[in-house]
Protein backbone atom coordinates (compact mmCIF):
# COMPACT_ATOMS: atom_id res chain seq x y z
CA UNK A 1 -10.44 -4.32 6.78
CA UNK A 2 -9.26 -2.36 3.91
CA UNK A 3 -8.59 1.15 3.11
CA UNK A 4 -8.25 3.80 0.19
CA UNK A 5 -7.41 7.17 -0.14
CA UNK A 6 -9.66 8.84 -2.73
CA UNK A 7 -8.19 12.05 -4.70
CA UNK A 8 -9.53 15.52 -4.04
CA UNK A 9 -8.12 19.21 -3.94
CA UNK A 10 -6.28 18.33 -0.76
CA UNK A 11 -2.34 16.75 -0.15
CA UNK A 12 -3.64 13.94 1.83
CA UNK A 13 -6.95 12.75 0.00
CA UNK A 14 -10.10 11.58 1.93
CA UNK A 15 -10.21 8.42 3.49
CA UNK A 16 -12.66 5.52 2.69
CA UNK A 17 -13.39 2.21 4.09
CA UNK A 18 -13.77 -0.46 1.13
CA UNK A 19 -15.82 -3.72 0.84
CA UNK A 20 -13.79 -7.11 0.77
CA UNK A 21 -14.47 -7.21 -3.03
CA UNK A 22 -12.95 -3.78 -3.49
CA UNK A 23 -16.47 -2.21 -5.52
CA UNK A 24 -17.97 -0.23 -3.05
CA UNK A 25 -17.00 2.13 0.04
CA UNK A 26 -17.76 4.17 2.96
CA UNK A 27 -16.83 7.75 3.46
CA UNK A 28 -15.44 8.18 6.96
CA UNK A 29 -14.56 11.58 7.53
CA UNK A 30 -16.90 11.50 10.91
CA UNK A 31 -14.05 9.31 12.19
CA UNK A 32 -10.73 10.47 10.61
CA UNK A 33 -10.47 12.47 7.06
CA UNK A 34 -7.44 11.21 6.38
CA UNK A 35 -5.56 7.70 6.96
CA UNK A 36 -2.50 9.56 8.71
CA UNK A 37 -5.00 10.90 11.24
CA UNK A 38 -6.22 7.93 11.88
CA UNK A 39 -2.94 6.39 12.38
CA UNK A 40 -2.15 9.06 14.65
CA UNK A 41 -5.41 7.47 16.85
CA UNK A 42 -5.25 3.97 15.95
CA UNK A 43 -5.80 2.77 19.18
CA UNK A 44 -9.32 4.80 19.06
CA UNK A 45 -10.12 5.08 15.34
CA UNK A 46 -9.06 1.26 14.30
CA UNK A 47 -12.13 -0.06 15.87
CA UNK A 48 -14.60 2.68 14.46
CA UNK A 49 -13.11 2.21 10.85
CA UNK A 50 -13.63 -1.75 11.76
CA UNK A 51 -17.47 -1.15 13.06
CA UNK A 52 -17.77 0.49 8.99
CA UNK A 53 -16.17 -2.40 7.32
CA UNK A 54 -18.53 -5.16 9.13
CA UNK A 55 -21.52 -2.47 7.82
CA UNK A 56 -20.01 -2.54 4.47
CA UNK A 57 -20.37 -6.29 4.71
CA UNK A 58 -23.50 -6.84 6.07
CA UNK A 59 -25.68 -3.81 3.94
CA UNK A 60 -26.63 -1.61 7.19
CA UNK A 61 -23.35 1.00 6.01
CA UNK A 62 -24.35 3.34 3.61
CA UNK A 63 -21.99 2.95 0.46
CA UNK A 64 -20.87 4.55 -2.83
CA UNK A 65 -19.12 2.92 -5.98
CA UNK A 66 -15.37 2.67 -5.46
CA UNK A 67 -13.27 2.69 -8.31
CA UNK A 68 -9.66 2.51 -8.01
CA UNK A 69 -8.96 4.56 -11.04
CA UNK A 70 -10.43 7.31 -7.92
CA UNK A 71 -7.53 6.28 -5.73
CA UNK A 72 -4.49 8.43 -4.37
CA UNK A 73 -1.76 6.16 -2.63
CA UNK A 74 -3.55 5.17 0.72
CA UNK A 75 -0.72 7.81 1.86
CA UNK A 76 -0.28 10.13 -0.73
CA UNK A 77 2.75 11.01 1.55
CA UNK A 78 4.40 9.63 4.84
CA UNK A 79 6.87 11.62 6.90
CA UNK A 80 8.73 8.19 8.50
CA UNK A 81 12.49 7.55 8.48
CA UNK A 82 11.93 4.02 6.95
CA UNK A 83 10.51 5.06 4.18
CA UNK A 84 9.20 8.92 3.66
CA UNK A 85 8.33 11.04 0.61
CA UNK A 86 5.48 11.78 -1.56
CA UNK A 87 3.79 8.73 -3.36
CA UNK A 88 2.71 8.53 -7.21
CA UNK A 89 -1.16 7.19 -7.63
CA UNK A 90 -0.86 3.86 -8.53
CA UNK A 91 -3.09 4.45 -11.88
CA UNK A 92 -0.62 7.70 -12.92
CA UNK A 93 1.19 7.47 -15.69
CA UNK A 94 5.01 7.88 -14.98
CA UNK A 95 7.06 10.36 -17.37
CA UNK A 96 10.45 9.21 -17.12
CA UNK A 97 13.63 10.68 -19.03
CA UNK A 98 15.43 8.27 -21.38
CA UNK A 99 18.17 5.58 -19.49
CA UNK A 100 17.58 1.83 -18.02
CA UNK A 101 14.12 1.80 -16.51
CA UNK A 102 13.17 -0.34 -14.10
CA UNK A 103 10.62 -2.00 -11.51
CA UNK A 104 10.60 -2.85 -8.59
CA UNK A 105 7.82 -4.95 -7.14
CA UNK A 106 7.31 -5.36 -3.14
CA UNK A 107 5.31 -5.19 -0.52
CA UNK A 108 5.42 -2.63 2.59
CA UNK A 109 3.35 -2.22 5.72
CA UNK A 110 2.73 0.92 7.68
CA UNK A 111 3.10 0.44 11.17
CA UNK A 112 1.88 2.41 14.72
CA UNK A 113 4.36 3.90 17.02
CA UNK A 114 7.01 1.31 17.70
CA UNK A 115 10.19 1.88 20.28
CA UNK A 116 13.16 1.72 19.96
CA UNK A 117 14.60 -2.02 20.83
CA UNK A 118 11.47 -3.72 20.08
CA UNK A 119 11.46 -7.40 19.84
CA UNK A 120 10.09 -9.15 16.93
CA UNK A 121 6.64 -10.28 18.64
CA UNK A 122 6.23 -6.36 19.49
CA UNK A 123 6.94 -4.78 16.13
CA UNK A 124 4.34 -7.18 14.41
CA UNK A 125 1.99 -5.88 16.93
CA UNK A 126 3.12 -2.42 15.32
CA UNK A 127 1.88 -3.25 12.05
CA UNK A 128 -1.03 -1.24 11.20
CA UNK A 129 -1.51 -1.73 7.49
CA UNK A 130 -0.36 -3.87 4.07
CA UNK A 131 0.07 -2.55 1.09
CA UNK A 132 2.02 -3.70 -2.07
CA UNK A 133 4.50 -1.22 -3.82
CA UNK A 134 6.10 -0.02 -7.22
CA UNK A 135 9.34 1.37 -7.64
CA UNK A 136 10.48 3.41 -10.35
CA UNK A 137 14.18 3.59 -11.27
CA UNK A 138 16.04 5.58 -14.12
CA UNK A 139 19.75 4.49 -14.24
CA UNK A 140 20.14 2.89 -10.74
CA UNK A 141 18.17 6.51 -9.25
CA UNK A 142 14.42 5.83 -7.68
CA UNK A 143 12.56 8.36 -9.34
CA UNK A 144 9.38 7.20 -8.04
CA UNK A 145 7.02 4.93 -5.80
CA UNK A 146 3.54 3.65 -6.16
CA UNK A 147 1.49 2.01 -3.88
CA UNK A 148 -1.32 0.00 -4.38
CA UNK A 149 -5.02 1.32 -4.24
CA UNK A 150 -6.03 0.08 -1.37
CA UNK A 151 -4.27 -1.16 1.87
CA UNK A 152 -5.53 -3.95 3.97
CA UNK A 153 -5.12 -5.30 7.60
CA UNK A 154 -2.57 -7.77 8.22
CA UNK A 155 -5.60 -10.76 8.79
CA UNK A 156 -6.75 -9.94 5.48
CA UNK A 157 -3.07 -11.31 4.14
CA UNK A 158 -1.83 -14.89 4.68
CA UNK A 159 0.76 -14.26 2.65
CA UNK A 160 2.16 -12.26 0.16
CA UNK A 161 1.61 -13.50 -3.84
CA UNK A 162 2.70 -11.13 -5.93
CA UNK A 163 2.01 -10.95 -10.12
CA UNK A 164 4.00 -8.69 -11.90
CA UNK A 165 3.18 -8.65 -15.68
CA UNK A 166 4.52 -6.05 -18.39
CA UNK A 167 2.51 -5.40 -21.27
CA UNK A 168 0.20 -8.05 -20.04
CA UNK A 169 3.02 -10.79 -19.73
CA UNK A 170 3.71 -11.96 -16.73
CA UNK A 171 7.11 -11.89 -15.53
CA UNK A 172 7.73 -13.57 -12.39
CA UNK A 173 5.83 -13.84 -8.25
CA UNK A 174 7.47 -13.87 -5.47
CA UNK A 175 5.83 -14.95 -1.66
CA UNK A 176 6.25 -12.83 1.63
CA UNK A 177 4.42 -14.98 4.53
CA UNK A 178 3.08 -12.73 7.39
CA UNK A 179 5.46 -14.37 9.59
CA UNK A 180 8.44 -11.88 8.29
CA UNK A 181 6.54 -8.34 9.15
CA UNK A 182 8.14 -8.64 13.03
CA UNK A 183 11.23 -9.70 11.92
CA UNK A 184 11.27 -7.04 9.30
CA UNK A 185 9.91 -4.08 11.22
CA UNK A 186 12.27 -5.06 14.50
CA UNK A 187 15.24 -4.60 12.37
CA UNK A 188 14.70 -0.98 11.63
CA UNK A 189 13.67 -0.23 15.04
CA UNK A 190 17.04 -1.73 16.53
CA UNK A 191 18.45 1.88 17.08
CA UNK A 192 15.88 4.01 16.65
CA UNK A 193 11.95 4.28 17.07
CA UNK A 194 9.91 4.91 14.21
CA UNK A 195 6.25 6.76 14.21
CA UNK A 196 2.57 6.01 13.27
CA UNK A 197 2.56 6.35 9.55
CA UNK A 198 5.95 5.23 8.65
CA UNK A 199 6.42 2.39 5.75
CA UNK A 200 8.62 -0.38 6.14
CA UNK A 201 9.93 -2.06 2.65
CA UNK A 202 9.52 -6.00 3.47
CA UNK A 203 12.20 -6.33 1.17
CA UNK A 204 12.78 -9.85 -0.42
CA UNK A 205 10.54 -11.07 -2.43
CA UNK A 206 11.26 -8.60 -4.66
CA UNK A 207 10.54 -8.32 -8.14
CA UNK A 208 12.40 -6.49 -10.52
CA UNK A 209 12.38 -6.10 -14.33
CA UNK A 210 13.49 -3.44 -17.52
CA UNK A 211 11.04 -1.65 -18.81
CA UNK A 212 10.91 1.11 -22.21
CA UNK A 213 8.78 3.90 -23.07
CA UNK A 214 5.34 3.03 -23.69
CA UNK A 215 5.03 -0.15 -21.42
CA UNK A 216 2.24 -1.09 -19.78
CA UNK A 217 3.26 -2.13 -15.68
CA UNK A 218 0.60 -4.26 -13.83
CA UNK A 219 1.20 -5.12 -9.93
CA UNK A 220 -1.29 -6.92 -7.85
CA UNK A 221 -1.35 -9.90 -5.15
CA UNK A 222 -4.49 -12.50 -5.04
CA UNK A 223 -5.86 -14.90 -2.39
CA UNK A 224 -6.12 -18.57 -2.86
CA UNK A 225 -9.45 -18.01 -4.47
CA UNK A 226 -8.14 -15.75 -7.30
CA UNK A 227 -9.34 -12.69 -5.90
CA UNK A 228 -7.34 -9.45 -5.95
CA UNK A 229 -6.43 -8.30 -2.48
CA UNK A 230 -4.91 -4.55 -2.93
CA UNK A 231 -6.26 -3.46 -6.34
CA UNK A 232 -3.61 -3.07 -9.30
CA UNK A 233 -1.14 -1.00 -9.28
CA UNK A 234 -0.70 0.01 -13.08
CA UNK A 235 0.92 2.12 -14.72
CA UNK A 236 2.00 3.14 -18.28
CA UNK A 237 5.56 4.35 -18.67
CA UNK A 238 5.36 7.47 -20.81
CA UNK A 239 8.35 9.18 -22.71
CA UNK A 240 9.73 12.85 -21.47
């Protein structure tokens, strides 16, 4: 299944349910307006939002163009100790104040409610969503963080590819199998528990480069058949 947030007067966005080829979606505000609501029911919603997708598929869900120049973050923010804030759209430009710019290029899951202490096997049963993120730095500082358009359950993913290009040329890829989200996710629950809606950074691979003023920032993963999974993130860095 995958999900977007699409941009309207609100913090949070509405929430859609996108086809597997990422051109058209379902509203879904019958079933949860946002995506944190719905994380906050997972248990309940998850199926519902899965019922649309298998519509989506199979023509009997009505639809409407999705374009992912439409798209907020899938949370435009997240309240979690892991990794909490508010979330640049990943087709805003970024304004960022002369220094040494760079990228970071990862991916990230949002997970359920997961305890304290939880083993490996229980945290990947934690982990809700996929997405792949962007982050901004100025000088060593995080300024900022993008996530891609859309966000995707874990059996959509067999693994992480990810293609990072600048100005159209690509700089390196990295691979995160879904094997590591447990391991991941248990780690930062050793002490403490962490709440539906919180982000975990999967950490390595990561992918960092410089960038200037006036670069052009591309960020997607693709399945073995060439086909984008999350969208791109992309982004043009813009001078102060």
């Amino acid at each position: 299944m995958k999900l977007a947030t699409l941009k309207d007067s609100t913090r949070d966005g509405r929430l859609v349910v996108v086809s597997k080829d990422l051109t058209r979606c379902s509203e879904v505000g019958h079933i949860a307006r946002t995506l944190q609501a719905a994380l906050d029911d997972w248990a309940h919603v998850g199926p519902r939002l899965e019922r649309v997708a298998q519509g989506l598929e199979t023509g009997s869900q009505p639809t409407m163009r999705f374009h992912e120049h439409d798209a907020a973050s899938p949370l435009p923010r997240a309240f979690g100790p892991a990794l909490g804030g508010y979330f640049a759209a990943p087709r805003d430009d970024l304004s960022a104040a002369s220094g040494k710019i760079t990228v970071d290029a990862h991916g990230v899951v949002i997970v359920d409610d997961v305890a304290a202490g939880s083993d490996a096997a229980k945290a990947s049963e934690a982990v809700v969503l996929v997405m792949l993120a962007a982050t901004v730095s100025v000088d060593g500082e995080q300024v900022e963080t993008a996530f891609s358009p859309v966000a995707v359950t874990p059996d959509e993913v067999s693994g992480l590819a990810l293609t990072l290009s600048v100005n159209v040329k690509p700089v390196r890829g990295g691979d995160e199998g879904r094997h590591g989200f447990g391991d991941v996710v248990a780690a930062q629950v050793k002490h403490r528990a962490l709440g539906a809606g919180s982000i975990v950074d999967l950490g390595a691979p990561a992918v960092t480069t410089s960038l200037a003023a006036g670069d052009l920032l591309r960020l997607e993963a693709k399945d073995s058949a060439g086909h984008t999974i999350f969208g791109a993130i992309e982004r043009k860095i813009a001078s102060s």
